[in-house]
PDB file of N, CA and C in Angstrom:
ATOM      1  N   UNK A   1       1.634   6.582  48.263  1.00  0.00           N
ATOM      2  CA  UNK A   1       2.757   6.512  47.352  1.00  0.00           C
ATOM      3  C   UNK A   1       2.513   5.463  46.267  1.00  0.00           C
ATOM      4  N   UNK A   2       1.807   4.038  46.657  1.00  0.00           N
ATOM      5  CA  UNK A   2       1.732   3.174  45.763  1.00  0.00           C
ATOM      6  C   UNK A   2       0.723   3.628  44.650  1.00  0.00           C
ATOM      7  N   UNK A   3      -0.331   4.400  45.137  1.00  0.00           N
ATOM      8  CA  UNK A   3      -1.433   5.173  44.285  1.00  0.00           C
ATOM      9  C   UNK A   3      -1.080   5.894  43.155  1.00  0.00           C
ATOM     10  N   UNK A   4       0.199   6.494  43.440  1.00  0.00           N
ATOM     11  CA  UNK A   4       0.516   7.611  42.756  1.00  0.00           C
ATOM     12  C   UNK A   4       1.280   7.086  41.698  1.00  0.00           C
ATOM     13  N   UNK A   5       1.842   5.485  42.044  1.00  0.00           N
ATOM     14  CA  UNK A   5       2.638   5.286  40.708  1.00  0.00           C
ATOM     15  C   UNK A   5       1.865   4.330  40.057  1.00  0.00           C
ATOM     16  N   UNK A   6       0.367   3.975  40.721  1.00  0.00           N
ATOM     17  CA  UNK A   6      -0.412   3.078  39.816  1.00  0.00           C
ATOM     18  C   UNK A   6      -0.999   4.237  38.923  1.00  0.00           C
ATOM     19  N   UNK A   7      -1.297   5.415  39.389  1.00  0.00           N
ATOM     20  CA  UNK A   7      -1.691   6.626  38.423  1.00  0.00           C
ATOM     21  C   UNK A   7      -0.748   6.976  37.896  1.00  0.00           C
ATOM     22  N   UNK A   8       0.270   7.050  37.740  1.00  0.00           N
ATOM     23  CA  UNK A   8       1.587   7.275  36.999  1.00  0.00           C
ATOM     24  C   UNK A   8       1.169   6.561  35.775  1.00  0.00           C
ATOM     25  N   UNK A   9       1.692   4.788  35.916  1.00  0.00           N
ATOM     26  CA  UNK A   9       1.610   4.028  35.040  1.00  0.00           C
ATOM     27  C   UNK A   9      -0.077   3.571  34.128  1.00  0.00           C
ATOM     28  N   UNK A  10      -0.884   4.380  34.322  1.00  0.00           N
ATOM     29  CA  UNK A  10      -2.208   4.363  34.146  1.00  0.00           C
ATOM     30  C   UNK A  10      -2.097   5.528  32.815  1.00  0.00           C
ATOM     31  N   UNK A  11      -1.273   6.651  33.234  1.00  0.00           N
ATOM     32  CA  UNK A  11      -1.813   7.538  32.294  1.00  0.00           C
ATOM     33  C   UNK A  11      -0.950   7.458  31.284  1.00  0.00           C
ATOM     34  N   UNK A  12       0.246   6.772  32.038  1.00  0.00           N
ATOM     35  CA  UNK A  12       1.278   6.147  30.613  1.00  0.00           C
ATOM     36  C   UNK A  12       0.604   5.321  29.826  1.00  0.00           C
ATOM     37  N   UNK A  13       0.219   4.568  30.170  1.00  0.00           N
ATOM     38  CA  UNK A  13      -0.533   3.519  29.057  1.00  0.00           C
ATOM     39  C   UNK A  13      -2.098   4.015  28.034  1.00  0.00           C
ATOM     40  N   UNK A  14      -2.672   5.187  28.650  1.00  0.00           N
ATOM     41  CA  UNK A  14      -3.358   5.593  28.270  1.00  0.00           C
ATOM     42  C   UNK A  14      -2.943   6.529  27.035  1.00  0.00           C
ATOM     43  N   UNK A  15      -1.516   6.983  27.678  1.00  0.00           N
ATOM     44  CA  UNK A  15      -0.612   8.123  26.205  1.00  0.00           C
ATOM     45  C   UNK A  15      -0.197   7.161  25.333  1.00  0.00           C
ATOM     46  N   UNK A  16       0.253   6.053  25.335  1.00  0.00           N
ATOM     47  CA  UNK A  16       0.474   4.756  24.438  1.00  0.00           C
ATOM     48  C   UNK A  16      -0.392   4.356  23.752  1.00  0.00           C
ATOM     49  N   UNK A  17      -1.861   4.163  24.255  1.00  0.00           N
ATOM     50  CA  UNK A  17      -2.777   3.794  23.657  1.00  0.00           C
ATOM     51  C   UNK A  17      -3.873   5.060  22.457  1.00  0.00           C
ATOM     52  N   UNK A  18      -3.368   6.164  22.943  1.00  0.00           N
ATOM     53  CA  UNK A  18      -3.862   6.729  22.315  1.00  0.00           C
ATOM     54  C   UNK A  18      -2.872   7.413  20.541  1.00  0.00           C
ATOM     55  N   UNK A  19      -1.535   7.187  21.415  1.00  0.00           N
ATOM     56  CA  UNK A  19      -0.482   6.944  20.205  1.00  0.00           C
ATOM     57  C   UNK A  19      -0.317   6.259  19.130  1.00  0.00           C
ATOM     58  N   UNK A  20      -0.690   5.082  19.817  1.00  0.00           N
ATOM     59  CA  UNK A  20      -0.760   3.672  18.712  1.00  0.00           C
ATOM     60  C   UNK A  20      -2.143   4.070  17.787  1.00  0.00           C
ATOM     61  N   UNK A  21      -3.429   4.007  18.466  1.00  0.00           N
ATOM     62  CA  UNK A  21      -4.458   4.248  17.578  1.00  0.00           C
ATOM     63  C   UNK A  21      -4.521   5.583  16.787  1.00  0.00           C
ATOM     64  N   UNK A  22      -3.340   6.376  16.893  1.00  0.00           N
ATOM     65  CA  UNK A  22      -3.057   7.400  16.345  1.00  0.00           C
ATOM     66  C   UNK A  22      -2.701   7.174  15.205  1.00  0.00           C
ATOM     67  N   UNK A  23      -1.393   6.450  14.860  1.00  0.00           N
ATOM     68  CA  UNK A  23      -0.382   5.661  13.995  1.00  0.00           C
ATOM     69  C   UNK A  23      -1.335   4.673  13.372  1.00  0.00           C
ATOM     70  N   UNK A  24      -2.115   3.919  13.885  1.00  0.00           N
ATOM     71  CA  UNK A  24      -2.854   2.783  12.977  1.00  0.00           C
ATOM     72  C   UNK A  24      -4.004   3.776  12.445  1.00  0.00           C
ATOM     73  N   UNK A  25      -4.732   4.602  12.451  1.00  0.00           N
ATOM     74  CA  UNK A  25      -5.648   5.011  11.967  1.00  0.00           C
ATOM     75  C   UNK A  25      -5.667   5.717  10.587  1.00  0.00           C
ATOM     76  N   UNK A  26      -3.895   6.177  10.643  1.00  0.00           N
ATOM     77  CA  UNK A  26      -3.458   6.472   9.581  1.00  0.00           C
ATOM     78  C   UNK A  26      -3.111   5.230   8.377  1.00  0.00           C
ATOM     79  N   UNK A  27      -3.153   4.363   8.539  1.00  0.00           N
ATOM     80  CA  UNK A  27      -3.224   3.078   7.750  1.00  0.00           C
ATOM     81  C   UNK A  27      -4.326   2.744   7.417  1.00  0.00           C
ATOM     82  N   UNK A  28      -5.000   2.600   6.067  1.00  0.00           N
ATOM     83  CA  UNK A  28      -5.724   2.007   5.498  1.00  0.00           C
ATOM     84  C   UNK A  28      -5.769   1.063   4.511  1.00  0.00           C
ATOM     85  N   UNK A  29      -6.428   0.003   4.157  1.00  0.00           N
ATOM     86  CA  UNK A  29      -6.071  -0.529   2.724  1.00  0.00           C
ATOM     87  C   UNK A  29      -6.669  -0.108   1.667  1.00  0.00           C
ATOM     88  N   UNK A  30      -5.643  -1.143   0.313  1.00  0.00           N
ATOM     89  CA  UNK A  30      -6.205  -0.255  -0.668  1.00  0.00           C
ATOM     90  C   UNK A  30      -6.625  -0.189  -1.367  1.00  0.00           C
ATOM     91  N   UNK A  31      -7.410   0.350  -1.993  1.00  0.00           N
ATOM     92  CA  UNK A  31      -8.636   0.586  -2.715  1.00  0.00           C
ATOM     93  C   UNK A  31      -8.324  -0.227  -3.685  1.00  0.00           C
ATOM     94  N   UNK A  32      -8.294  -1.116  -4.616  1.00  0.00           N
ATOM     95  CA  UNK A  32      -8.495  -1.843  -5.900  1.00  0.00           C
ATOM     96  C   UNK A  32      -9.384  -1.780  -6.527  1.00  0.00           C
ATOM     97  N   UNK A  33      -9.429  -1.144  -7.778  1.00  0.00           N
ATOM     98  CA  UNK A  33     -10.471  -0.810  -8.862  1.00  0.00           C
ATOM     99  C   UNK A  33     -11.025  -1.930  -8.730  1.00  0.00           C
ATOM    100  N   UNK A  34     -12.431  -1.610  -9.610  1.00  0.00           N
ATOM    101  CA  UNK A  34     -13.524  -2.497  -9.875  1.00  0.00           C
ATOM    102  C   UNK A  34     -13.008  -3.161 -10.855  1.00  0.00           C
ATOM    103  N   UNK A  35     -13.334  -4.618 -10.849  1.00  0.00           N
ATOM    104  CA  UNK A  35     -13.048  -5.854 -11.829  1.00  0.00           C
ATOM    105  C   UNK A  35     -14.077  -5.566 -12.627  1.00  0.00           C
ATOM    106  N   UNK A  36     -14.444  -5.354 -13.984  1.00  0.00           N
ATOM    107  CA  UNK A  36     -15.125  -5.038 -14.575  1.00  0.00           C
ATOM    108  C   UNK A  36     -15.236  -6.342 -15.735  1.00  0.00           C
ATOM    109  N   UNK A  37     -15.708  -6.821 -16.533  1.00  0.00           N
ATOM    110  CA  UNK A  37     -16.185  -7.537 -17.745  1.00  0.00           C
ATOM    111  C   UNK A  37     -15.784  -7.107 -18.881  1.00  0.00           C
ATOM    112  N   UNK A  38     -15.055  -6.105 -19.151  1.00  0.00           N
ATOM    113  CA  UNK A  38     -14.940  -5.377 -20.244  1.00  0.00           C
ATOM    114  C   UNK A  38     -13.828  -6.747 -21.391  1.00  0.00           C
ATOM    115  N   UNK A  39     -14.176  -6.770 -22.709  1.00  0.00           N
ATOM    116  CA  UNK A  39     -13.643  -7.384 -23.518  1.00  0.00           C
ATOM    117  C   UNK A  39     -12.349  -7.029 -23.592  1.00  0.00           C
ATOM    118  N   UNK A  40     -11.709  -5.719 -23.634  1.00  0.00           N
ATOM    119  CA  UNK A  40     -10.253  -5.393 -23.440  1.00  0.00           C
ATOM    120  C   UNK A  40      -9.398  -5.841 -22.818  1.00  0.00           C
ATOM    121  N   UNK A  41     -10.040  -5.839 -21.202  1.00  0.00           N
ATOM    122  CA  UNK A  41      -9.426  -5.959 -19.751  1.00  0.00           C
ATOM    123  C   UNK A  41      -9.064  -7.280 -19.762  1.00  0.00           C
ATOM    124  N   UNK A  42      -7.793  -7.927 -19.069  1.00  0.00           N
ATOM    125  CA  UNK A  42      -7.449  -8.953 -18.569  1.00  0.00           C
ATOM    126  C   UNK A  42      -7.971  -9.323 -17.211  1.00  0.00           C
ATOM    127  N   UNK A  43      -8.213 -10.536 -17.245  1.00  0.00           N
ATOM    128  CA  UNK A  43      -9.105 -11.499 -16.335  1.00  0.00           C
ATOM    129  C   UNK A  43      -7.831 -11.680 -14.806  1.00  0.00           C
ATOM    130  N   UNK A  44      -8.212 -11.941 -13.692  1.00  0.00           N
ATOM    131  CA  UNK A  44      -7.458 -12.288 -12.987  1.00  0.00           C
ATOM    132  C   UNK A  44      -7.148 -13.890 -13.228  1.00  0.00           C
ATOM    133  N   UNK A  45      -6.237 -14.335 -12.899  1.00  0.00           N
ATOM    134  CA  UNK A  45      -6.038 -15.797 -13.133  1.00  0.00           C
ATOM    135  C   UNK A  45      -6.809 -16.454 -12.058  1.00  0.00           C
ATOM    136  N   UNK A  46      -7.415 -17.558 -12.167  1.00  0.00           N
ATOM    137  CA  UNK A  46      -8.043 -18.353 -11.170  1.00  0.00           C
ATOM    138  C   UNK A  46      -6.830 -19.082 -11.033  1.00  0.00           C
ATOM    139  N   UNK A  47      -7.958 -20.138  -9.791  1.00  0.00           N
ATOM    140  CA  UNK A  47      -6.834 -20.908  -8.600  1.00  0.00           C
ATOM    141  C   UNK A  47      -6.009 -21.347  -9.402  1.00  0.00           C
ATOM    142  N   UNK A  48      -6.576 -22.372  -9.967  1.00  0.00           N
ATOM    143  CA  UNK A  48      -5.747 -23.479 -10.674  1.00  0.00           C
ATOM    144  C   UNK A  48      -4.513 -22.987 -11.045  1.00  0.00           C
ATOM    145  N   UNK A  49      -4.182 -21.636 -12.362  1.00  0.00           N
ATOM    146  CA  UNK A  49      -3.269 -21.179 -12.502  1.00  0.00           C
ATOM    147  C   UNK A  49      -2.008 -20.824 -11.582  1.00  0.00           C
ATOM    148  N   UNK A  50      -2.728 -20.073 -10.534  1.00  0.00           N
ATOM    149  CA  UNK A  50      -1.646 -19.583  -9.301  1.00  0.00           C
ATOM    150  C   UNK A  50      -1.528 -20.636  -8.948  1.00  0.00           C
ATOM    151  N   UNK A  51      -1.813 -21.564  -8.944  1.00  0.00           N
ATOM    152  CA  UNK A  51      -1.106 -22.970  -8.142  1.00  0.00           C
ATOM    153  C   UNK A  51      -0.483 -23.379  -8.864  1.00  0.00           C
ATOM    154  N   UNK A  52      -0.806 -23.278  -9.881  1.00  0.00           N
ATOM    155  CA  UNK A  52       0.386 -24.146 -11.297  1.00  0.00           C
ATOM    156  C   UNK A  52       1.725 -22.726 -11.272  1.00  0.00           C
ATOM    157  N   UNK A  53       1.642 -21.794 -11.121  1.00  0.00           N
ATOM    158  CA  UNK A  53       2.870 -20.685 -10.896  1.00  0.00           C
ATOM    159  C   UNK A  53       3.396 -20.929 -10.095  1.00  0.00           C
ATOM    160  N   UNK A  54       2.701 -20.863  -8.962  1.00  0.00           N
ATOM    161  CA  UNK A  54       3.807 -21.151  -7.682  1.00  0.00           C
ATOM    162  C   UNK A  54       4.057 -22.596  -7.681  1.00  0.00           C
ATOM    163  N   UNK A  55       4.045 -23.438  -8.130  1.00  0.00           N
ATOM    164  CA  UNK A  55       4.445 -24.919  -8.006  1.00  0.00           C
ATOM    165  C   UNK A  55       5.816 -24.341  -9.017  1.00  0.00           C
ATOM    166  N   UNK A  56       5.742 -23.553 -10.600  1.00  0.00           N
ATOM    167  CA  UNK A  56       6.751 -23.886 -11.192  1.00  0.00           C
ATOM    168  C   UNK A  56       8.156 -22.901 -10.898  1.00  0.00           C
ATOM    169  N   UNK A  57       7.477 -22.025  -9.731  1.00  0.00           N
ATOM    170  CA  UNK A  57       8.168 -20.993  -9.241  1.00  0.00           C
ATOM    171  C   UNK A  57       9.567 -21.855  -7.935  1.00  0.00           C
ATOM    172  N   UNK A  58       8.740 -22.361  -7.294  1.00  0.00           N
ATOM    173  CA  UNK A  58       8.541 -22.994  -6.470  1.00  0.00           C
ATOM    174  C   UNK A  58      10.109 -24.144  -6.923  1.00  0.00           C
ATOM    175  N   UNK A  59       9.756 -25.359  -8.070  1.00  0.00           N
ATOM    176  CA  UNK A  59      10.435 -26.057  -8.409  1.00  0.00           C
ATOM    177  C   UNK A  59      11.691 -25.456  -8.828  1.00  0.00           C
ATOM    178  N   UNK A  60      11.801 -24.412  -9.916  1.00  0.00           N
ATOM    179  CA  UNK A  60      12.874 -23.314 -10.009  1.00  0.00           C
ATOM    180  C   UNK A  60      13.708 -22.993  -8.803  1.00  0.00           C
ATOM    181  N   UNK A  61      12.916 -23.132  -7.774  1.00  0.00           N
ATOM    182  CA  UNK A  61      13.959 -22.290  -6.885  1.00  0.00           C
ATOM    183  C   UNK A  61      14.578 -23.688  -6.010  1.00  0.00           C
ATOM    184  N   UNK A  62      13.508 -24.642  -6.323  1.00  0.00           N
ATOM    185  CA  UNK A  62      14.531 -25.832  -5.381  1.00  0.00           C
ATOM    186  C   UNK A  62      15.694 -26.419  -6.233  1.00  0.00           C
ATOM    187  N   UNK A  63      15.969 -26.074  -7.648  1.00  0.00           N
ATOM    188  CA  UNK A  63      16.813 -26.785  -8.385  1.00  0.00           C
ATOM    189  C   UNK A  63      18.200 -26.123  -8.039  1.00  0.00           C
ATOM    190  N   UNK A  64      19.359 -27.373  -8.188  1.00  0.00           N
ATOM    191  CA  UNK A  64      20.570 -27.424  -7.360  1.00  0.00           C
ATOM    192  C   UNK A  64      21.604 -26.031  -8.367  1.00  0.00           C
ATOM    193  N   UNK A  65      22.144 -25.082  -7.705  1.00  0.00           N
ATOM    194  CA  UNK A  65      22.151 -24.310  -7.926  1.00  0.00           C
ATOM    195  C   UNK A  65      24.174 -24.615  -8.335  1.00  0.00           C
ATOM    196  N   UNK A  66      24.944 -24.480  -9.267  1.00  0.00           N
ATOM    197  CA  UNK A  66      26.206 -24.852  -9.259  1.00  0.00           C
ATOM    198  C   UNK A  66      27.294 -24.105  -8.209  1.00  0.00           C
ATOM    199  N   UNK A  67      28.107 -24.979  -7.571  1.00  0.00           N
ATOM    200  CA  UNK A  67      29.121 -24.177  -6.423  1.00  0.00           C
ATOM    201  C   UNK A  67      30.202 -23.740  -7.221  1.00  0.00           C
ATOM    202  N   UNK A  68      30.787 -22.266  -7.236  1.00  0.00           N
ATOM    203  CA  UNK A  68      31.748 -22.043  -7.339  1.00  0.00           C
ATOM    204  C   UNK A  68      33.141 -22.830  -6.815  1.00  0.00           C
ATOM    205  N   UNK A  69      33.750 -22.798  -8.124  1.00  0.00           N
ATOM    206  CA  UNK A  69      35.460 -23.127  -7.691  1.00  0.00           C
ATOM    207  C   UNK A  69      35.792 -21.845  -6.860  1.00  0.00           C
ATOM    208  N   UNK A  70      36.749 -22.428  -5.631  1.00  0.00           N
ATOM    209  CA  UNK A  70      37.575 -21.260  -5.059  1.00  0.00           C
ATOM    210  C   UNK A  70      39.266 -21.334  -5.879  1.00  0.00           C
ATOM    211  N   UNK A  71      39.638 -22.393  -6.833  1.00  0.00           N
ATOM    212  CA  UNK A  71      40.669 -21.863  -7.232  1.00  0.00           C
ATOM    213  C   UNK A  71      41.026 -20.722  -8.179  1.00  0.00           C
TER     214      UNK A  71
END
């Protein structure tokens, strides 16, 4: 009897596992064109920049925001 529900719970986990890698296999990431050199094209920003954005992003959002009157 104990056999039968360790094979029970054996082939459950085996239908789970084959479910899940079912569902994830369908997920991929995604493709992002080639960064190219071209004189037209815009450059990605280096570090420095994104750190200077999110710092001024950042400061924006900590500034004290005014409370409504409830009268």
């Amino acid at each position: 009897m104990r056999m039968l529900g360790l094979a029970g719970l054996l082939v459950a986990l085996v239908v789970v596992g084959l479910l899940a890698r079912k569902q994830l296999g369908g997920v991929a990431a995604p493709v992002l064109p080639a960064a190219s050199a071209g004189a037209g094209e815009a450059r990605a920003p280096n570090p420095q920049q994104i750190q200077q954005q999110f710092k001024q992003s950042l400061d924006a959002a900590m500034q004290a925001r005014p409370v409504p009157d409830d009268n």
